[in-house]
C-alpha atoms as a PDB file:
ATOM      1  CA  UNK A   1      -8.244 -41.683  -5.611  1.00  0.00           C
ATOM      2  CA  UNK A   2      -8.778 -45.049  -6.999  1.00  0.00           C
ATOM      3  CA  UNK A   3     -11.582 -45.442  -9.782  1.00  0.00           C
ATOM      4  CA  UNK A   4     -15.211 -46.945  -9.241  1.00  0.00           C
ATOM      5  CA  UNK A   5     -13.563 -50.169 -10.987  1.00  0.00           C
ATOM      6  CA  UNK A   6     -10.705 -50.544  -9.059  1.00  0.00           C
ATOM      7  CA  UNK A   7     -12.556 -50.644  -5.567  1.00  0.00           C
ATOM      8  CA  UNK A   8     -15.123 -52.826  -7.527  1.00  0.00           C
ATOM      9  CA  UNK A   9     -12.477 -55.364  -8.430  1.00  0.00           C
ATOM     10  CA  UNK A  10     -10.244 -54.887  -5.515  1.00  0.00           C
ATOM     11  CA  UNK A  11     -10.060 -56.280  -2.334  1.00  0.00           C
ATOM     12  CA  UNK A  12     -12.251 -54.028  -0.933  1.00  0.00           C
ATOM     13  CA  UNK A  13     -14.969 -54.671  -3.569  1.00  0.00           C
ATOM     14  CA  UNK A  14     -18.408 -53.262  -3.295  1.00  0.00           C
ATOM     15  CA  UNK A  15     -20.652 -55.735  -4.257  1.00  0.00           C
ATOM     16  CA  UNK A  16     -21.226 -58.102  -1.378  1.00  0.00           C
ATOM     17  CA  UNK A  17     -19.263 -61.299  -1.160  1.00  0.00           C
ATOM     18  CA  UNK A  18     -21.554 -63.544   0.643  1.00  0.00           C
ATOM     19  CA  UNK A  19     -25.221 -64.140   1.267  1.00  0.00           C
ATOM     20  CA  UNK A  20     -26.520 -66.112   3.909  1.00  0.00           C
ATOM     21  CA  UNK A  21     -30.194 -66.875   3.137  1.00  0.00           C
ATOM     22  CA  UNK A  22     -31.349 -69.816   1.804  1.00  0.00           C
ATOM     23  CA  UNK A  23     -29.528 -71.662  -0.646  1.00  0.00           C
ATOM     24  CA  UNK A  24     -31.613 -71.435  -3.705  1.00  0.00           C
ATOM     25  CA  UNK A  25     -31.287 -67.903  -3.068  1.00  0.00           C
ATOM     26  CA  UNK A  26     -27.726 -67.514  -2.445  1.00  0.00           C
ATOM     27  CA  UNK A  27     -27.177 -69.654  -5.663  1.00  0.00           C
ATOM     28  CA  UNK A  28     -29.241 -67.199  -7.335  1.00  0.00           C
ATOM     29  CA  UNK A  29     -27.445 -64.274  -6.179  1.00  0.00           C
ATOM     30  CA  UNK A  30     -23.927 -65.576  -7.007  1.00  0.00           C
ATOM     31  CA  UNK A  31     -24.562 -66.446 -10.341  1.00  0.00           C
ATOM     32  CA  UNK A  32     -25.976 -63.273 -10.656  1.00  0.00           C
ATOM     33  CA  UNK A  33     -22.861 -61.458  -9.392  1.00  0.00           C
ATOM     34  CA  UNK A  34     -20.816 -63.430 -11.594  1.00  0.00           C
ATOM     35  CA  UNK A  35     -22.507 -62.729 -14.505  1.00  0.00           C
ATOM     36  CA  UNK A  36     -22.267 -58.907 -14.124  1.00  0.00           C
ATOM     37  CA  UNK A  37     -18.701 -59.241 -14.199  1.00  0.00           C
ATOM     38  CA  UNK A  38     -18.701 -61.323 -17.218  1.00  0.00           C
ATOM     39  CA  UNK A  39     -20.245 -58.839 -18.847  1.00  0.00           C
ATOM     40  CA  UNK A  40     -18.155 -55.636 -17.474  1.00  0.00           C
ATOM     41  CA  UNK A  41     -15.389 -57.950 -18.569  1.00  0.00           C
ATOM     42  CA  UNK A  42     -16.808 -57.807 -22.497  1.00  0.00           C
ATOM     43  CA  UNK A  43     -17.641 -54.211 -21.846  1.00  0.00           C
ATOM     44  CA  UNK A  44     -13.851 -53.720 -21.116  1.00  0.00           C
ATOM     45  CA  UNK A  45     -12.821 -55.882 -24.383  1.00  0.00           C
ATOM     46  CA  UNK A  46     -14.725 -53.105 -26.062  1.00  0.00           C
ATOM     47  CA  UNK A  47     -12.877 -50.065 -24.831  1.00  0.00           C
ATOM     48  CA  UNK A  48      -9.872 -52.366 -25.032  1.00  0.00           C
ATOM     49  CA  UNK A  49     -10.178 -52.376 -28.397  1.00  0.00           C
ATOM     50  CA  UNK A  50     -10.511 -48.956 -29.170  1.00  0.00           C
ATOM     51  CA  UNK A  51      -7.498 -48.445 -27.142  1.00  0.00           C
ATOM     52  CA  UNK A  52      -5.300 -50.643 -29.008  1.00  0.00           C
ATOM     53  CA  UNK A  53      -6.600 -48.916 -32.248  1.00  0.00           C
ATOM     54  CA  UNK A  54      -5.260 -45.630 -30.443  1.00  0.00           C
ATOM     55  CA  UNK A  55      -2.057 -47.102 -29.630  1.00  0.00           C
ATOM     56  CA  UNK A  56      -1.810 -48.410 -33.473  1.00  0.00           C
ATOM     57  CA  UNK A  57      -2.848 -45.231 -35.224  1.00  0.00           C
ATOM     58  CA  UNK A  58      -0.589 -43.604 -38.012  1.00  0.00           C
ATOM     59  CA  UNK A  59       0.196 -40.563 -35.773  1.00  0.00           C
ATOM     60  CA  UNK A  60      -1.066 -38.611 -32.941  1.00  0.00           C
ATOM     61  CA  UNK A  61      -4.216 -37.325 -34.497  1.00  0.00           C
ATOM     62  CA  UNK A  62      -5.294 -40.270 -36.039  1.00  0.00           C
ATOM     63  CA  UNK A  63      -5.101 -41.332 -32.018  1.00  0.00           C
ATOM     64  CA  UNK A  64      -6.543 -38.429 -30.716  1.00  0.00           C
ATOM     65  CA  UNK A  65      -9.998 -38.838 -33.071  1.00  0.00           C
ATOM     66  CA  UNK A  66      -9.631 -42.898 -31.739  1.00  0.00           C
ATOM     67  CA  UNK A  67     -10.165 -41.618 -28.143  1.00  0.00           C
ATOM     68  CA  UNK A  68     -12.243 -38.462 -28.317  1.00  0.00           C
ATOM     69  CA  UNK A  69     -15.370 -41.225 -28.866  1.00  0.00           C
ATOM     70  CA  UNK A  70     -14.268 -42.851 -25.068  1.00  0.00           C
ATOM     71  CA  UNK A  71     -15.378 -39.431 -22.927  1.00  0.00           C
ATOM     72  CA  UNK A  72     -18.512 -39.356 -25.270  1.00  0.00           C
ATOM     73  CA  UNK A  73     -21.775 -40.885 -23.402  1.00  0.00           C
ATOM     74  CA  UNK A  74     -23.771 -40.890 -26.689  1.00  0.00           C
ATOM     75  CA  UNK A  75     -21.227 -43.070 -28.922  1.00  0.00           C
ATOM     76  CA  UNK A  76     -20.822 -45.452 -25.990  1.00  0.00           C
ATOM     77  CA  UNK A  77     -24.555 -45.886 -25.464  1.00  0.00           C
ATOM     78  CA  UNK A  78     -24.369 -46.697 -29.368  1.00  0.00           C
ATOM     79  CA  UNK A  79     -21.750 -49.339 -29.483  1.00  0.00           C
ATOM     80  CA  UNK A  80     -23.084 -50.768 -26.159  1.00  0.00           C
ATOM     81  CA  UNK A  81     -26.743 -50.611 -27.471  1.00  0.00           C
ATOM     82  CA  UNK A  82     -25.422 -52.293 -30.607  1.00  0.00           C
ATOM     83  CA  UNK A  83     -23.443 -54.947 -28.997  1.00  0.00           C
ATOM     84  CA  UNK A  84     -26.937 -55.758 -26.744  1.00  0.00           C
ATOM     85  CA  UNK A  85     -24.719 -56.063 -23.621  1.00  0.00           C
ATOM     86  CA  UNK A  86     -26.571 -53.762 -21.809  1.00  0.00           C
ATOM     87  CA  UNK A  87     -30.035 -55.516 -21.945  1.00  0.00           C
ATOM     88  CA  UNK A  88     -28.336 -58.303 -19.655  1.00  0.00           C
ATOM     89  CA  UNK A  89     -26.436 -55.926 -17.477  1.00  0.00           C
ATOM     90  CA  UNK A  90     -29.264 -54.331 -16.479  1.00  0.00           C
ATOM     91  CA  UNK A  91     -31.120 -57.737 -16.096  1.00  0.00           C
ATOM     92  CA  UNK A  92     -28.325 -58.865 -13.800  1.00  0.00           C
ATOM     93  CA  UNK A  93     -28.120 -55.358 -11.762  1.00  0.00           C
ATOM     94  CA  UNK A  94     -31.919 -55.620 -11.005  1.00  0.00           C
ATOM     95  CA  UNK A  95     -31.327 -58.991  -9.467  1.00  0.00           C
ATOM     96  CA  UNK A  96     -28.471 -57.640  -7.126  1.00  0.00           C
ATOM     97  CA  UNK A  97     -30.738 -54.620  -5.721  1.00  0.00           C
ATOM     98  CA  UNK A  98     -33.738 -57.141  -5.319  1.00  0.00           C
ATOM     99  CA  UNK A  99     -31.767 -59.678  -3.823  1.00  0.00           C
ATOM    100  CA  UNK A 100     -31.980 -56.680  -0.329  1.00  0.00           C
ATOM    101  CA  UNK A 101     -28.069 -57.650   0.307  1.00  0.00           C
ATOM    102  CA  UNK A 102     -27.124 -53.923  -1.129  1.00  0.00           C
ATOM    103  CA  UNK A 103     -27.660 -51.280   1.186  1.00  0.00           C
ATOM    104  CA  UNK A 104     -29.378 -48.328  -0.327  1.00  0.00           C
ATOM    105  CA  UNK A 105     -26.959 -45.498  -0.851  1.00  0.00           C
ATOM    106  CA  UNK A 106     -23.685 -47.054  -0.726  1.00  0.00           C
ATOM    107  CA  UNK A 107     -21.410 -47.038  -3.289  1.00  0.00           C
ATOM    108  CA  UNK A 108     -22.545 -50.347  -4.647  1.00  0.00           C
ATOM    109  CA  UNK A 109     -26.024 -49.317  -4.966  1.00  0.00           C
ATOM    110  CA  UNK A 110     -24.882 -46.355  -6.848  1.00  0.00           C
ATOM    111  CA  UNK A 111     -22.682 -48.524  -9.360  1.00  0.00           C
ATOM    112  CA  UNK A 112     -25.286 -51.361  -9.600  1.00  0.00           C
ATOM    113  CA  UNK A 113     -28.303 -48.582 -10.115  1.00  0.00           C
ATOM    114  CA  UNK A 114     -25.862 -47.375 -12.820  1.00  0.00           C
ATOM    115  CA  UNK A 115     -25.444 -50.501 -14.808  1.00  0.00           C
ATOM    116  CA  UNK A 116     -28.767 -51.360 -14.686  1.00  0.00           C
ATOM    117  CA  UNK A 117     -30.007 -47.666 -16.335  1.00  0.00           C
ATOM    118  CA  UNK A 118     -28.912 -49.982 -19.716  1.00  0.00           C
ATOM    119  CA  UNK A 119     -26.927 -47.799 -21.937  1.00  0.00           C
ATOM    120  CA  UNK A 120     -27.378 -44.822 -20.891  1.00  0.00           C
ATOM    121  CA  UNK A 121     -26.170 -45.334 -17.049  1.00  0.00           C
ATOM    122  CA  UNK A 122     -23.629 -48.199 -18.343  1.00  0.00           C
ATOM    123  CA  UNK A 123     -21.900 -45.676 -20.709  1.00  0.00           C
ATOM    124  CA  UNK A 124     -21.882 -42.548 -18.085  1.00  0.00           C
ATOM    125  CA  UNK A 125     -20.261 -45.000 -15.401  1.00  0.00           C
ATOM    126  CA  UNK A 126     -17.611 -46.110 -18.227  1.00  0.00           C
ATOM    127  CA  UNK A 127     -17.131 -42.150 -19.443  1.00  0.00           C
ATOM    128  CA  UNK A 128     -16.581 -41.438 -15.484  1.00  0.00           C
ATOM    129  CA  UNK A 129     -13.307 -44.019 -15.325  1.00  0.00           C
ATOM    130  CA  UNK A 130     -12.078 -43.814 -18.591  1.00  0.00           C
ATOM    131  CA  UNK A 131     -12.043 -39.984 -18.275  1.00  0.00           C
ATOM    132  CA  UNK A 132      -8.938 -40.055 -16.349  1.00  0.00           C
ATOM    133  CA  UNK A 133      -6.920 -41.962 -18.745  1.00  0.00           C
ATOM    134  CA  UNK A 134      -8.060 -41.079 -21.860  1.00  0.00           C
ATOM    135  CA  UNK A 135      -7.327 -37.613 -20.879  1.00  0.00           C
ATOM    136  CA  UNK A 136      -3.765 -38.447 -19.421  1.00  0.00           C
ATOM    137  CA  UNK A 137      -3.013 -39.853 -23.198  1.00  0.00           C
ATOM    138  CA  UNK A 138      -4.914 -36.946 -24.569  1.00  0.00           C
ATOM    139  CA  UNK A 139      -2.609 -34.458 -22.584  1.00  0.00           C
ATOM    140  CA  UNK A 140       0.861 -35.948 -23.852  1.00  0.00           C
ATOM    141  CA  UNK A 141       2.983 -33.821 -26.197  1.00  0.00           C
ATOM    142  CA  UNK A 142       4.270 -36.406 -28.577  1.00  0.00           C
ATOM    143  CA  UNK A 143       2.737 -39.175 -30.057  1.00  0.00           C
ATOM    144  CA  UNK A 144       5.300 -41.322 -28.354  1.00  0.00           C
ATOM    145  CA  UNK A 145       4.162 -40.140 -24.564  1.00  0.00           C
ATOM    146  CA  UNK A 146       0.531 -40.857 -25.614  1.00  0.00           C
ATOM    147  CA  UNK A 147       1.343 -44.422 -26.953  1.00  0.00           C
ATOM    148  CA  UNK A 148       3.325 -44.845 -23.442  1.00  0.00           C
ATOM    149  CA  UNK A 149       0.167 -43.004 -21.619  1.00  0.00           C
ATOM    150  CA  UNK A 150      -2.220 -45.540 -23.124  1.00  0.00           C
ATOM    151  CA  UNK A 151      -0.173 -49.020 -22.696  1.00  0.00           C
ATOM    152  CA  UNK A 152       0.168 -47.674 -18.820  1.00  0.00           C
ATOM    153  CA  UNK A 153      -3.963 -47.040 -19.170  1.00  0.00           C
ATOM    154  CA  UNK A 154      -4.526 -50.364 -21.161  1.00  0.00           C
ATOM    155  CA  UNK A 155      -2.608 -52.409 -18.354  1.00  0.00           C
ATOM    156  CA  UNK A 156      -5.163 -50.877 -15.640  1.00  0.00           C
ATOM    157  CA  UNK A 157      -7.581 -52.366 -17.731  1.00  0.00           C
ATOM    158  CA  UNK A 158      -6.234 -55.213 -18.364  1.00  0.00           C
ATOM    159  CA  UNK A 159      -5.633 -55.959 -14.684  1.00  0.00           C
ATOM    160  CA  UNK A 160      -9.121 -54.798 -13.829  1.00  0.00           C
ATOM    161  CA  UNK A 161     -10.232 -57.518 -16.192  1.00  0.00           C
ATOM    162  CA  UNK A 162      -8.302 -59.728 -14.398  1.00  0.00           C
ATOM    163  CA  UNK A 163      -9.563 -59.093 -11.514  1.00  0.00           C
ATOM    164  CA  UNK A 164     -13.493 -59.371 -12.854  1.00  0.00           C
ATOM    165  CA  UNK A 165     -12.594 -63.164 -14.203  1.00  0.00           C
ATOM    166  CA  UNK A 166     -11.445 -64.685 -11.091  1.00  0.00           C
ATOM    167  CA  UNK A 167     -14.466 -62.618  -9.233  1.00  0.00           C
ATOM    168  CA  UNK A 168     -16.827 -64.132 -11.569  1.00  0.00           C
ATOM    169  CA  UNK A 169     -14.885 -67.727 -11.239  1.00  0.00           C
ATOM    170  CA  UNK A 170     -15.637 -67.163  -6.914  1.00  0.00           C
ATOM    171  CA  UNK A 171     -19.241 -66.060  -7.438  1.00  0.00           C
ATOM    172  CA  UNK A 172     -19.659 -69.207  -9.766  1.00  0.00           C
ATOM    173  CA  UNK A 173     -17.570 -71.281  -7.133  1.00  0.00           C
ATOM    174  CA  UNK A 174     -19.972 -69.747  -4.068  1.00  0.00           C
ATOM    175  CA  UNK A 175     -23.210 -70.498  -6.870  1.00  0.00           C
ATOM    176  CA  UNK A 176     -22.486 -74.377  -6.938  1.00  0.00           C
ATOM    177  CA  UNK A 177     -22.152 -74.951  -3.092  1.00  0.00           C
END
């Protein structure tokens, strides 16, 4: 089952593409969209970082106390509250659910409602899809299969990130028109 990010930043992404009311408001909108995924694309430098930490670490439990912190809510509502991402995010989400273009219930209200509960929601959706991952590297027997485990994990990342730049390059594309 693919994560909550990879649908988000796929082609089958849940936040609406397009917005056909008037063009103040669509200009609005887009540059709304694109900043949320300039900031999930900081938010994922963060946890990017702490992988590559992992990955670097002396020996497996030196790695193991890197990535325990990544399935805990609390010390990402910390760091995130520290960084003051959040404050924006959830600035940016409460634009997208009062723009009316995402329909209640679906999976992008759910994601967007997320983000904009500031830390707390932002760091539960980010425990949800790192969870898999950080658990895969967790689960290897030698410190050699969990440095393998998390470049395979970073590279999702990484691509997901991708993804979220040239999203946020569209949305400021659709913004100017």
């Amino acid at each position: 089952m693919p994560s909550l990010f990879d649908v988000l930043a796929g082609p089958g992404r849940v936040l609406p593409a397009d917005y056909a009311g008037d063009p103040a408001g669509r200009r609005e909108y887009h540059a709304a969209v694109a900043r949320v995924y300039r900031l999930l694309i900081r938010l994922h430098d963060e946890i990017l970082d702490q992988l590559t930490e992992a990955q670097l670490a002396a020996d497996r439990d030196d790695a193991v106390q890197l990535l325990a912190p990544l399935l805990d809510p609390e010390f990402l509502q910390r760091d995130f509250r520290a960084r003051e991402l959040c404050g924006e995010l959830q600035k940016q989400s409460l634009a997208l659910l009062d723009s009316g273009l995402i329909e209640p219930g679906s999976e992008a209200a759910g994601l967007v409602q997320a983000l904009a509960g500031r830390e707390q929601g932002t760091a539960e959706v980010y425990v949800r899809e790192l969870r898999p991952g950080v658990e895969d590297a967790l689960s290897a027997v030698t410190f050699a299969q969990m440095q393998e485990a998390l470049t395979q994990f970073r590279n999702k990342l990484v691509s997901q990130q991708a993804a979220f730049m040239g999203l946020a390059e569209e949305a400021l594309r659709r913004a100017r028109m």
